[in-house]
C-alpha atoms as a PDB file:
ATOM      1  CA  UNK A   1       7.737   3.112   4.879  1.00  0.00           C
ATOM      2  CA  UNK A   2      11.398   1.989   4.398  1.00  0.00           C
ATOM      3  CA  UNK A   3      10.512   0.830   0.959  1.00  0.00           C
ATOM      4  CA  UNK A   4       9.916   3.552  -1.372  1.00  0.00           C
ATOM      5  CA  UNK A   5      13.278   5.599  -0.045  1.00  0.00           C
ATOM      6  CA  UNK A   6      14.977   2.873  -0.605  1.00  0.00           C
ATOM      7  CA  UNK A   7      13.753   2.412  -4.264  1.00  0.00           C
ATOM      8  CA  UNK A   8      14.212   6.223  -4.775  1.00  0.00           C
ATOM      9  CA  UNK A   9      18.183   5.611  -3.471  1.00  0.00           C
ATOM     10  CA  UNK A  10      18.776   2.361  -5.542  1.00  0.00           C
ATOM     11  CA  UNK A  11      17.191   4.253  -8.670  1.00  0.00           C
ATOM     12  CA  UNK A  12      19.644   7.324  -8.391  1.00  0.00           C
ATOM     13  CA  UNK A  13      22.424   4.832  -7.948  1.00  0.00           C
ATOM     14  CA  UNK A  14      21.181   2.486 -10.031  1.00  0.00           C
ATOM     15  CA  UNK A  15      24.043   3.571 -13.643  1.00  0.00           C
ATOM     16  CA  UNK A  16      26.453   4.247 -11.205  1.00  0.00           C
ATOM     17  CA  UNK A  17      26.969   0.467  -9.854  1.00  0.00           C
ATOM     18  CA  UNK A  18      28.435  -2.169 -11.890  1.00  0.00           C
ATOM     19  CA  UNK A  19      27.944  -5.838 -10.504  1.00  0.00           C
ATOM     20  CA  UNK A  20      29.968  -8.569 -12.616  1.00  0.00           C
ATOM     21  CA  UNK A  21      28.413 -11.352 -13.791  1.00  0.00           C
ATOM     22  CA  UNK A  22      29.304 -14.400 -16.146  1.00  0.00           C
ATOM     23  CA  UNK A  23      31.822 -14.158 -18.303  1.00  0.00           C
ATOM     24  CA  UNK A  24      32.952 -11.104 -17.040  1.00  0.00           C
ATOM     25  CA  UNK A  25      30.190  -8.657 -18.074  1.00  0.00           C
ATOM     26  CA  UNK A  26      29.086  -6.005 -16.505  1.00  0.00           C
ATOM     27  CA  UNK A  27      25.322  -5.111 -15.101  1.00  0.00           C
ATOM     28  CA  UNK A  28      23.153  -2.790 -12.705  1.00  0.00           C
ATOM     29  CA  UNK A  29      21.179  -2.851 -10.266  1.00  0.00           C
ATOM     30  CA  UNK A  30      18.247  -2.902 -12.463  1.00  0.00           C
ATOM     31  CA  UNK A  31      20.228  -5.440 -14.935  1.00  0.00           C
ATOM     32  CA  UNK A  32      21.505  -7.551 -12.848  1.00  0.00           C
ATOM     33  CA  UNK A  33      18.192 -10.001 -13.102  1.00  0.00           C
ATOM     34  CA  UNK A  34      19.459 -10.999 -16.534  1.00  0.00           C
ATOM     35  CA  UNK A  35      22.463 -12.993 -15.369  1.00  0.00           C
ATOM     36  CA  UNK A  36      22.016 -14.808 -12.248  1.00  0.00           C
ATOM     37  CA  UNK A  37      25.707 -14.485 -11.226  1.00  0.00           C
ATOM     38  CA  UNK A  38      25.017 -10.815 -10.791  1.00  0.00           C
ATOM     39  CA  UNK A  39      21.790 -11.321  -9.651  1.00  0.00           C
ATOM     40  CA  UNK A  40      22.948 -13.520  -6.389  1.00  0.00           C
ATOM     41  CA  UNK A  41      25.057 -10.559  -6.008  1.00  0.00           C
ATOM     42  CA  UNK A  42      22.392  -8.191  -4.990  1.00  0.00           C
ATOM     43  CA  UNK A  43      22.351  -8.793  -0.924  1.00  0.00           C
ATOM     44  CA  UNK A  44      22.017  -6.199   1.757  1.00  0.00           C
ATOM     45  CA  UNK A  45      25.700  -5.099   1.176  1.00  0.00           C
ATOM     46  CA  UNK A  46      24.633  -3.035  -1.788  1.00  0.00           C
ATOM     47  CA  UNK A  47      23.249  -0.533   0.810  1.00  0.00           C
ATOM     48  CA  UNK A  48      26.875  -0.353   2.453  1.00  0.00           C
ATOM     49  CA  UNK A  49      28.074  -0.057  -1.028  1.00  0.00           C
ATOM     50  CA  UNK A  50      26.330   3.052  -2.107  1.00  0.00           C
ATOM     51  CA  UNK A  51      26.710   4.636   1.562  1.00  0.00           C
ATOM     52  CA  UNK A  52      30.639   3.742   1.067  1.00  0.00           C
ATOM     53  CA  UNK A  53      31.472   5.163  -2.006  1.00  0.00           C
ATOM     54  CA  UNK A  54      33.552   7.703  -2.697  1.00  0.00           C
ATOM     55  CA  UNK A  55      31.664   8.522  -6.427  1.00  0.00           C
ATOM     56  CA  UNK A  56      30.334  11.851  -6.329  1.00  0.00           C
ATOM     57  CA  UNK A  57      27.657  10.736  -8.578  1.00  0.00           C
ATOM     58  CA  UNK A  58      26.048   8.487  -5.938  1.00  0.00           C
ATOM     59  CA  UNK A  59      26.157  11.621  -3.238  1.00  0.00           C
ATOM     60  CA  UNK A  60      22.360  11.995  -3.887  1.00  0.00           C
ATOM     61  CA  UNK A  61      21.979   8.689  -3.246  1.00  0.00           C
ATOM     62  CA  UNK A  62      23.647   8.799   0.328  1.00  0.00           C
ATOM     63  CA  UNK A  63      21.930  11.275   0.996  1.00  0.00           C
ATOM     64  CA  UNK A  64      18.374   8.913   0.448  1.00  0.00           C
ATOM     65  CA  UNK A  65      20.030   6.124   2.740  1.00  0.00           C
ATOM     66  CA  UNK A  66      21.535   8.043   5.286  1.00  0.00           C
ATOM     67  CA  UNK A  67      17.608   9.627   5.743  1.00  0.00           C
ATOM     68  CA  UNK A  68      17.142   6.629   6.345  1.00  0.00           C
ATOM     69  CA  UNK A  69      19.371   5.682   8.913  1.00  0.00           C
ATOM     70  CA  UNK A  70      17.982   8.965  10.814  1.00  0.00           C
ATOM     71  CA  UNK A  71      14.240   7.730  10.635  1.00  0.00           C
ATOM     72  CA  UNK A  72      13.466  10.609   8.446  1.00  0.00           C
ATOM     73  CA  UNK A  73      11.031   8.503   5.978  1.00  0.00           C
ATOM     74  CA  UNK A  74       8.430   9.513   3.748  1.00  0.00           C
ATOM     75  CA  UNK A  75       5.261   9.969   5.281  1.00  0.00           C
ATOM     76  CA  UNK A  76       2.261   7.542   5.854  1.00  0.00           C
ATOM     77  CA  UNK A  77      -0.953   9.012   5.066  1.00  0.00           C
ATOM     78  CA  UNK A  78      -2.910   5.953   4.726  1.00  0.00           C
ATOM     79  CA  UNK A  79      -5.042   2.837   3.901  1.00  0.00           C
ATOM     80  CA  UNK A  80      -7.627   2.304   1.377  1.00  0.00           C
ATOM     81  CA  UNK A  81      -9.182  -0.208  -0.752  1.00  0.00           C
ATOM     82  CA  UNK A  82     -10.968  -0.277  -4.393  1.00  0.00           C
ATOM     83  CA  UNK A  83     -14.766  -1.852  -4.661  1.00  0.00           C
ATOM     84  CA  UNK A  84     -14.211  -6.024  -5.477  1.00  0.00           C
ATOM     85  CA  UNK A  85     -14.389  -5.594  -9.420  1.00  0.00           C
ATOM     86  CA  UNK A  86     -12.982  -2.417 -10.159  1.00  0.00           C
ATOM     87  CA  UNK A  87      -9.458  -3.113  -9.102  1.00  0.00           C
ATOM     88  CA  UNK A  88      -6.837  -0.468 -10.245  1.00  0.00           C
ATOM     89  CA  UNK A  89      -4.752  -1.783 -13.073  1.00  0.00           C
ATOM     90  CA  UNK A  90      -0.892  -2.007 -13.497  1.00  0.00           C
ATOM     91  CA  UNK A  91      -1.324   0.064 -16.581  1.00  0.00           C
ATOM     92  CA  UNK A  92      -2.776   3.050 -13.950  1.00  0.00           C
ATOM     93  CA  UNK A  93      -0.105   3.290 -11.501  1.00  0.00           C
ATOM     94  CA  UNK A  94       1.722   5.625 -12.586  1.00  0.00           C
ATOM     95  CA  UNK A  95      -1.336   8.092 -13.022  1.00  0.00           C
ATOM     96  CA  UNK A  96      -2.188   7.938  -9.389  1.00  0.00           C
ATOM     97  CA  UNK A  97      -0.130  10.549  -7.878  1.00  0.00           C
ATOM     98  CA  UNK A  98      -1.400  12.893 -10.145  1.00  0.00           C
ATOM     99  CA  UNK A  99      -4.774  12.316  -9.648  1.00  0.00           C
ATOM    100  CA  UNK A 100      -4.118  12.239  -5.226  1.00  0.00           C
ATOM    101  CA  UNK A 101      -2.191  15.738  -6.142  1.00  0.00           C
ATOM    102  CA  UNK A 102      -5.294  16.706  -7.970  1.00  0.00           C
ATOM    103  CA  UNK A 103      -7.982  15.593  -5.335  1.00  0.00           C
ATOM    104  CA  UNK A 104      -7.912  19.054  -3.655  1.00  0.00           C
ATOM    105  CA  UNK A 105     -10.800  19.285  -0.702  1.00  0.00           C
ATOM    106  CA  UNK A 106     -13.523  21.875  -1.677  1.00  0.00           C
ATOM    107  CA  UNK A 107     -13.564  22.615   2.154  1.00  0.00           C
ATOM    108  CA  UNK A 108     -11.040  25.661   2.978  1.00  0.00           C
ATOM    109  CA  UNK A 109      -7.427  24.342   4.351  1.00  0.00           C
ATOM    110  CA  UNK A 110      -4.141  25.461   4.009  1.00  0.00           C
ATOM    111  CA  UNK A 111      -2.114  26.010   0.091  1.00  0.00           C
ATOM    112  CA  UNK A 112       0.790  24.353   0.606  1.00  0.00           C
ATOM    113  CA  UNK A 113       1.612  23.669  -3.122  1.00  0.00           C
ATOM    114  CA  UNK A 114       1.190  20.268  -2.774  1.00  0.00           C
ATOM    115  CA  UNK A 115       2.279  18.254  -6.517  1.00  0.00           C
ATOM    116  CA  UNK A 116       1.876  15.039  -7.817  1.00  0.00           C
ATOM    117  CA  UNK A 117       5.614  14.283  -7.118  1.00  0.00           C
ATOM    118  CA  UNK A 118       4.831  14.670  -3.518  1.00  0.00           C
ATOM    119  CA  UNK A 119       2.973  11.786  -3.559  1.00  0.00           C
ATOM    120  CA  UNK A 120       3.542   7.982  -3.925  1.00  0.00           C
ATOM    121  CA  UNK A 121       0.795   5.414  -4.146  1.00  0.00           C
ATOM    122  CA  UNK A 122       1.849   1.894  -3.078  1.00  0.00           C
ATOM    123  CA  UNK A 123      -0.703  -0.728  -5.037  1.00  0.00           C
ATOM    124  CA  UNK A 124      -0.358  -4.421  -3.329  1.00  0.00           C
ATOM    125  CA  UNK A 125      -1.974  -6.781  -4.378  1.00  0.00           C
ATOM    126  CA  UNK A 126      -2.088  -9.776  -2.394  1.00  0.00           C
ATOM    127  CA  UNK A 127      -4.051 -14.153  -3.082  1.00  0.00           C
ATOM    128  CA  UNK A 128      -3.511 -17.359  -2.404  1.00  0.00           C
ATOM    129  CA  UNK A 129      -1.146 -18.413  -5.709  1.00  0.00           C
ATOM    130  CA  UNK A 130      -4.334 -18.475  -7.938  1.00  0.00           C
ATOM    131  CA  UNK A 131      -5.495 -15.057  -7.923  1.00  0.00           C
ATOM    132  CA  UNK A 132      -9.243 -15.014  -6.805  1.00  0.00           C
ATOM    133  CA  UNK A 133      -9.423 -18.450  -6.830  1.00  0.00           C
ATOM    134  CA  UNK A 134      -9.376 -21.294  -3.789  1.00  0.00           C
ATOM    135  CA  UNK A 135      -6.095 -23.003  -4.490  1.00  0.00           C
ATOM    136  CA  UNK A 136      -7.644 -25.646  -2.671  1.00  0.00           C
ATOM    137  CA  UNK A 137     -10.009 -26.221  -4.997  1.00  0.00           C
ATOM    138  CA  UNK A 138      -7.177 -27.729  -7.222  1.00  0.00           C
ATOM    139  CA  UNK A 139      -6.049 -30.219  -4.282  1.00  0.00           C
ATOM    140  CA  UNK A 140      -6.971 -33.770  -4.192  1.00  0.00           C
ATOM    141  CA  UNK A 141      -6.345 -35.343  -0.773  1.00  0.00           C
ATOM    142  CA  UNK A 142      -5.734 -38.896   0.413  1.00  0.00           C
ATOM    143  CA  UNK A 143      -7.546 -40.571   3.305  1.00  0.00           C
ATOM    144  CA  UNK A 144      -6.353 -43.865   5.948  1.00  0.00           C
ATOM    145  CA  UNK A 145      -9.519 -45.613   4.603  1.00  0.00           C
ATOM    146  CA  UNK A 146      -7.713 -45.937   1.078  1.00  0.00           C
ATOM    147  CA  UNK A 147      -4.180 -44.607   0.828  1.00  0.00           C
ATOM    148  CA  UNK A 148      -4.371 -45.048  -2.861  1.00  0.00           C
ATOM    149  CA  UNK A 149      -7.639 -43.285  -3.827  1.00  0.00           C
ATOM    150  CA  UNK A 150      -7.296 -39.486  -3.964  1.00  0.00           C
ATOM    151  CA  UNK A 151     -10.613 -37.279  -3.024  1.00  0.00           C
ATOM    152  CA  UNK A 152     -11.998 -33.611  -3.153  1.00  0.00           C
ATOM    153  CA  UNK A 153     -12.879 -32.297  -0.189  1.00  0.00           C
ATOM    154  CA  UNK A 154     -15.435 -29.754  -0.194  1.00  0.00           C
ATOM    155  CA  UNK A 155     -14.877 -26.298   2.375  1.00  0.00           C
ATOM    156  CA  UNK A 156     -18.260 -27.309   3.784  1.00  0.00           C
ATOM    157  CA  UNK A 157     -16.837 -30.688   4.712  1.00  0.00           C
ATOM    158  CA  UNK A 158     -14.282 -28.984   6.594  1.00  0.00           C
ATOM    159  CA  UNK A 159     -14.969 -25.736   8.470  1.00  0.00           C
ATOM    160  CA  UNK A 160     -17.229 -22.360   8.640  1.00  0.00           C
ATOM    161  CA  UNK A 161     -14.598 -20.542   9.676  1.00  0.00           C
ATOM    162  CA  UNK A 162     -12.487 -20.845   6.236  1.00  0.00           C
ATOM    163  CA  UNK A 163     -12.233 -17.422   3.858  1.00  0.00           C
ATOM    164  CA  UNK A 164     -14.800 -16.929   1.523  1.00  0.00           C
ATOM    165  CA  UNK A 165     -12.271 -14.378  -0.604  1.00  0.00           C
ATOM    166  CA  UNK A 166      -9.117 -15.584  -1.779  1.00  0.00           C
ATOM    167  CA  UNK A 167      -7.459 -12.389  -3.121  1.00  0.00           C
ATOM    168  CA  UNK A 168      -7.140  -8.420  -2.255  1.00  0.00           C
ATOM    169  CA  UNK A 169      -5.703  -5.354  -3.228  1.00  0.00           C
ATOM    170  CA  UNK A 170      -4.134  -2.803  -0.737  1.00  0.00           C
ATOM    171  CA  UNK A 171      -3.655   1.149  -1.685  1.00  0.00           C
ATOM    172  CA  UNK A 172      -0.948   2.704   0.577  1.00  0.00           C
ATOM    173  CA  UNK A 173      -0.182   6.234   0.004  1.00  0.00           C
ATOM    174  CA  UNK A 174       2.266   8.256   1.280  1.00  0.00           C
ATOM    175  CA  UNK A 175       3.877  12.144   1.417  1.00  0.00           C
ATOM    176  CA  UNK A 176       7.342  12.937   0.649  1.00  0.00           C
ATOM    177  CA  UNK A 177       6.712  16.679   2.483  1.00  0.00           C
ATOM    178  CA  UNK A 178       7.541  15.622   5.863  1.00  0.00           C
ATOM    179  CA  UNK A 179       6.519  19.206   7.702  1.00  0.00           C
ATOM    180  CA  UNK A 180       3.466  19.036   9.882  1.00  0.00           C
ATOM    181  CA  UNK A 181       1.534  21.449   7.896  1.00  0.00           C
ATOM    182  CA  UNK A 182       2.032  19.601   4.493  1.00  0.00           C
ATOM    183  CA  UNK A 183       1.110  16.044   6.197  1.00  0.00           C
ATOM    184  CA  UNK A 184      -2.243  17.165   7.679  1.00  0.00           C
ATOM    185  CA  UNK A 185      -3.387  18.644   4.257  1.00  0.00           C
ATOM    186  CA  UNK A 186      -2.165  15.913   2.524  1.00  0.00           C
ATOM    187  CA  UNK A 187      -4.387  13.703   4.223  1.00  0.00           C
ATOM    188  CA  UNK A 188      -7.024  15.225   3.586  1.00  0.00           C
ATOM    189  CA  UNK A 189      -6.482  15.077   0.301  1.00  0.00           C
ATOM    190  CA  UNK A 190      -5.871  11.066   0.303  1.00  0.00           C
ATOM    191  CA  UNK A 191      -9.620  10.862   2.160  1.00  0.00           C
ATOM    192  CA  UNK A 192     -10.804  13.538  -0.723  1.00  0.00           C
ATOM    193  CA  UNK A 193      -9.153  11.060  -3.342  1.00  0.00           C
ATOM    194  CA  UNK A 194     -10.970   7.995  -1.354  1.00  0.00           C
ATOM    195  CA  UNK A 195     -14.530   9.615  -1.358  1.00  0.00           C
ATOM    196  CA  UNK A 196     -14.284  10.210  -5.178  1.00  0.00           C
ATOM    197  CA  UNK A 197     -12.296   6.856  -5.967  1.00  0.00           C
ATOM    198  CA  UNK A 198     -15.553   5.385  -3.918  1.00  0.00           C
ATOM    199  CA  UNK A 199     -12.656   3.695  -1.945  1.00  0.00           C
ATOM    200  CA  UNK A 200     -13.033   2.101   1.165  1.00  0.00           C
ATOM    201  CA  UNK A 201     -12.588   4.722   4.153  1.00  0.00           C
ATOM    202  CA  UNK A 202      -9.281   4.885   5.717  1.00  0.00           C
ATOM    203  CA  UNK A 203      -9.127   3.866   9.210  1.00  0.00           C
ATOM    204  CA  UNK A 204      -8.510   7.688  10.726  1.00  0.00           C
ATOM    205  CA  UNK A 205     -10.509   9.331   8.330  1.00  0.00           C
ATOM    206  CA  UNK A 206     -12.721  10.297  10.695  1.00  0.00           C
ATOM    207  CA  UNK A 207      -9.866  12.007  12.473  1.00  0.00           C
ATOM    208  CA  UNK A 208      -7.765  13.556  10.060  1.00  0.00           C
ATOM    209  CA  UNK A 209     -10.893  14.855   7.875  1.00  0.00           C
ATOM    210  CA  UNK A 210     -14.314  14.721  10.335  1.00  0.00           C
ATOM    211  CA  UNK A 211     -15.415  17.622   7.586  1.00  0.00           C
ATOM    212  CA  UNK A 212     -15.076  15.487   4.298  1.00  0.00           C
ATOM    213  CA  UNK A 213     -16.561  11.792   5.305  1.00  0.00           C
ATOM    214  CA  UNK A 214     -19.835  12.290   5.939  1.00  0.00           C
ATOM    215  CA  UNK A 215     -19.943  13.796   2.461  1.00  0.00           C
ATOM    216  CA  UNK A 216     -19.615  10.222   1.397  1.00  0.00           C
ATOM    217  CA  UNK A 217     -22.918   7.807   2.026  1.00  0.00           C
ATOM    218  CA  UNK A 218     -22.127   4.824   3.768  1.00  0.00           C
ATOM    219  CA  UNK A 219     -18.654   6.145   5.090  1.00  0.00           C
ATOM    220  CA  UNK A 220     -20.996   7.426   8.173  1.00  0.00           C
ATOM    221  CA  UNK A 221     -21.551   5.126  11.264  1.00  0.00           C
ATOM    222  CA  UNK A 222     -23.113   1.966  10.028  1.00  0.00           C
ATOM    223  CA  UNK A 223     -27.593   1.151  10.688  1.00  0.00           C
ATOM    224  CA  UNK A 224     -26.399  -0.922  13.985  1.00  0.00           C
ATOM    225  CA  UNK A 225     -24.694   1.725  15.524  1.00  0.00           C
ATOM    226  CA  UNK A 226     -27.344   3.971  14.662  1.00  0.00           C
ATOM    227  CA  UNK A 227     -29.919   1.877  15.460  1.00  0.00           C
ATOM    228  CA  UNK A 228     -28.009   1.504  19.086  1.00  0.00           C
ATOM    229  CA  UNK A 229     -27.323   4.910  19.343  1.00  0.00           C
ATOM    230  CA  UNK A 230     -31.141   5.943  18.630  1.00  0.00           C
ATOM    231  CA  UNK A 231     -32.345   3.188  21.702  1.00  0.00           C
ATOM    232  CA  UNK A 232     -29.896   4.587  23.769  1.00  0.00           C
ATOM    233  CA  UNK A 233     -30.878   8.213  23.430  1.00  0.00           C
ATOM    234  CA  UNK A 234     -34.402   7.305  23.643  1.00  0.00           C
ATOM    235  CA  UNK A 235     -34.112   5.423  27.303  1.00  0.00           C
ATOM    236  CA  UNK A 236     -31.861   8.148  28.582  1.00  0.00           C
ATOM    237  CA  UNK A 237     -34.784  10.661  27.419  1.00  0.00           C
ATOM    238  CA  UNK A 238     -37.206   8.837  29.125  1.00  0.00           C
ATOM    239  CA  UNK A 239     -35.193   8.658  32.344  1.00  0.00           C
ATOM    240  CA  UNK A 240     -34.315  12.290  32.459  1.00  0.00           C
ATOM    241  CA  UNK A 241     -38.213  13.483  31.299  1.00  0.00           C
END
């Protein structure tokens, strides 16, 4: 949640602060991974830094930090994830507001002219060093029988219990309305963008949007629950009749 103010402050200050680096020359925040010099430079002081300054041209960017400080954050709406194979794509990121913005519920809530620069949509994509791969696949390990023979060893040779996926991408989104009214239609319109995306369910949509899951088949309780659920009603029937 701290993240994207922060990147919203450190992008409005970003021409305004000039870190030196070798030889003397100059760079930004957003330059300064060019020259390492300038680059060990960038430590937590560079929030003190921008807070500090007496540039009127970083004022907007105060104002981001000093939000902040208060707590006042953008807004978490949620958690989802894409099917395994149809992964969202650096090359799509930037699109995604605009299509969360445009994921209006056909059910009847509240206008409250919500944009696609409302939104931000937090792709994280997360493996073991090798993308989908086991990494461990790639080890060869050495045994007390023969320090100087090195040997695969197979996951079945070790545990059940060991991952069977290796890699995963989380889709965080969040609101930067922060009144009450804006945040409960803008969920609905993250669980309206999930149902379409055919995106995993997010963990309160049941909550925030009862009216808009079941729309989606398999979003509703799963055949064990249903199954347990059907005994259940059927022995209480047969007690009560």
């Amino acid at each position: 949640m701290f993240q994207p103010r922060i990147t919203d402050a450190f992008l409005k200050a970003d021409k305004y602060i000039k870190i030196k680096g070798s030889k003397g020359k100059e760079y930004h925040l957003s330059t300064a991974i060019e020259d390492m010099n300038a680059y060990t430079k960038l430590t937590d002081d560079i929030f003190l830094t921008i807070l500090r300054s007496d540039l009127p041209e970083l004022h907007e960017a105060q104002e981001i930090l000093r939000k902040i400080e208060r707590r006042d954050l953008y807004k978490y709406l949620g958690e989802t994830q894409p099917p395994e194979g149809n992964e969202i794509q650096k090359e799509q990121y930037d699109l995604l507001p605009a299509e969360v913005a445009a994921s209006k519920p056909e059910t009847e809530i509240q206008d409250v002219g919500l944009k696609a620069e409302d939104f931000i949509v937090d792709v994280i994509n997360m493996d073991y060093g090798m993308k989908k791969k086991n990494p461990i696949n790639n080890v060869r390990f050495y045994c007390k029988s023969d320090i100087t023979k090195a040997v695969k060893i197979t996951k079945e040779q070790v545990s059940k219990f060991l991952p069977e996926k290796f890699a995963e991408q989380l889709i965080r989104v969040y609101c930067k309305k922060t009144d009450r009214e804006s945040i409960s239609v803008a969920r609905k319109y993250f669980v309206q963008w999930c149902l379409v995306k055919n995106f995993s369910k997010p963990q309160d949509g049941d909550v925030v949007a009862p009216e808009l899951t079941p729309m989606k088949e398999g979003w509703s309780q799963d055949k064990s629950d249903k199954c347990q659920h059907s005994k259940e009603y059927s022995r209480v029937s047969k007690t009560l009749f």
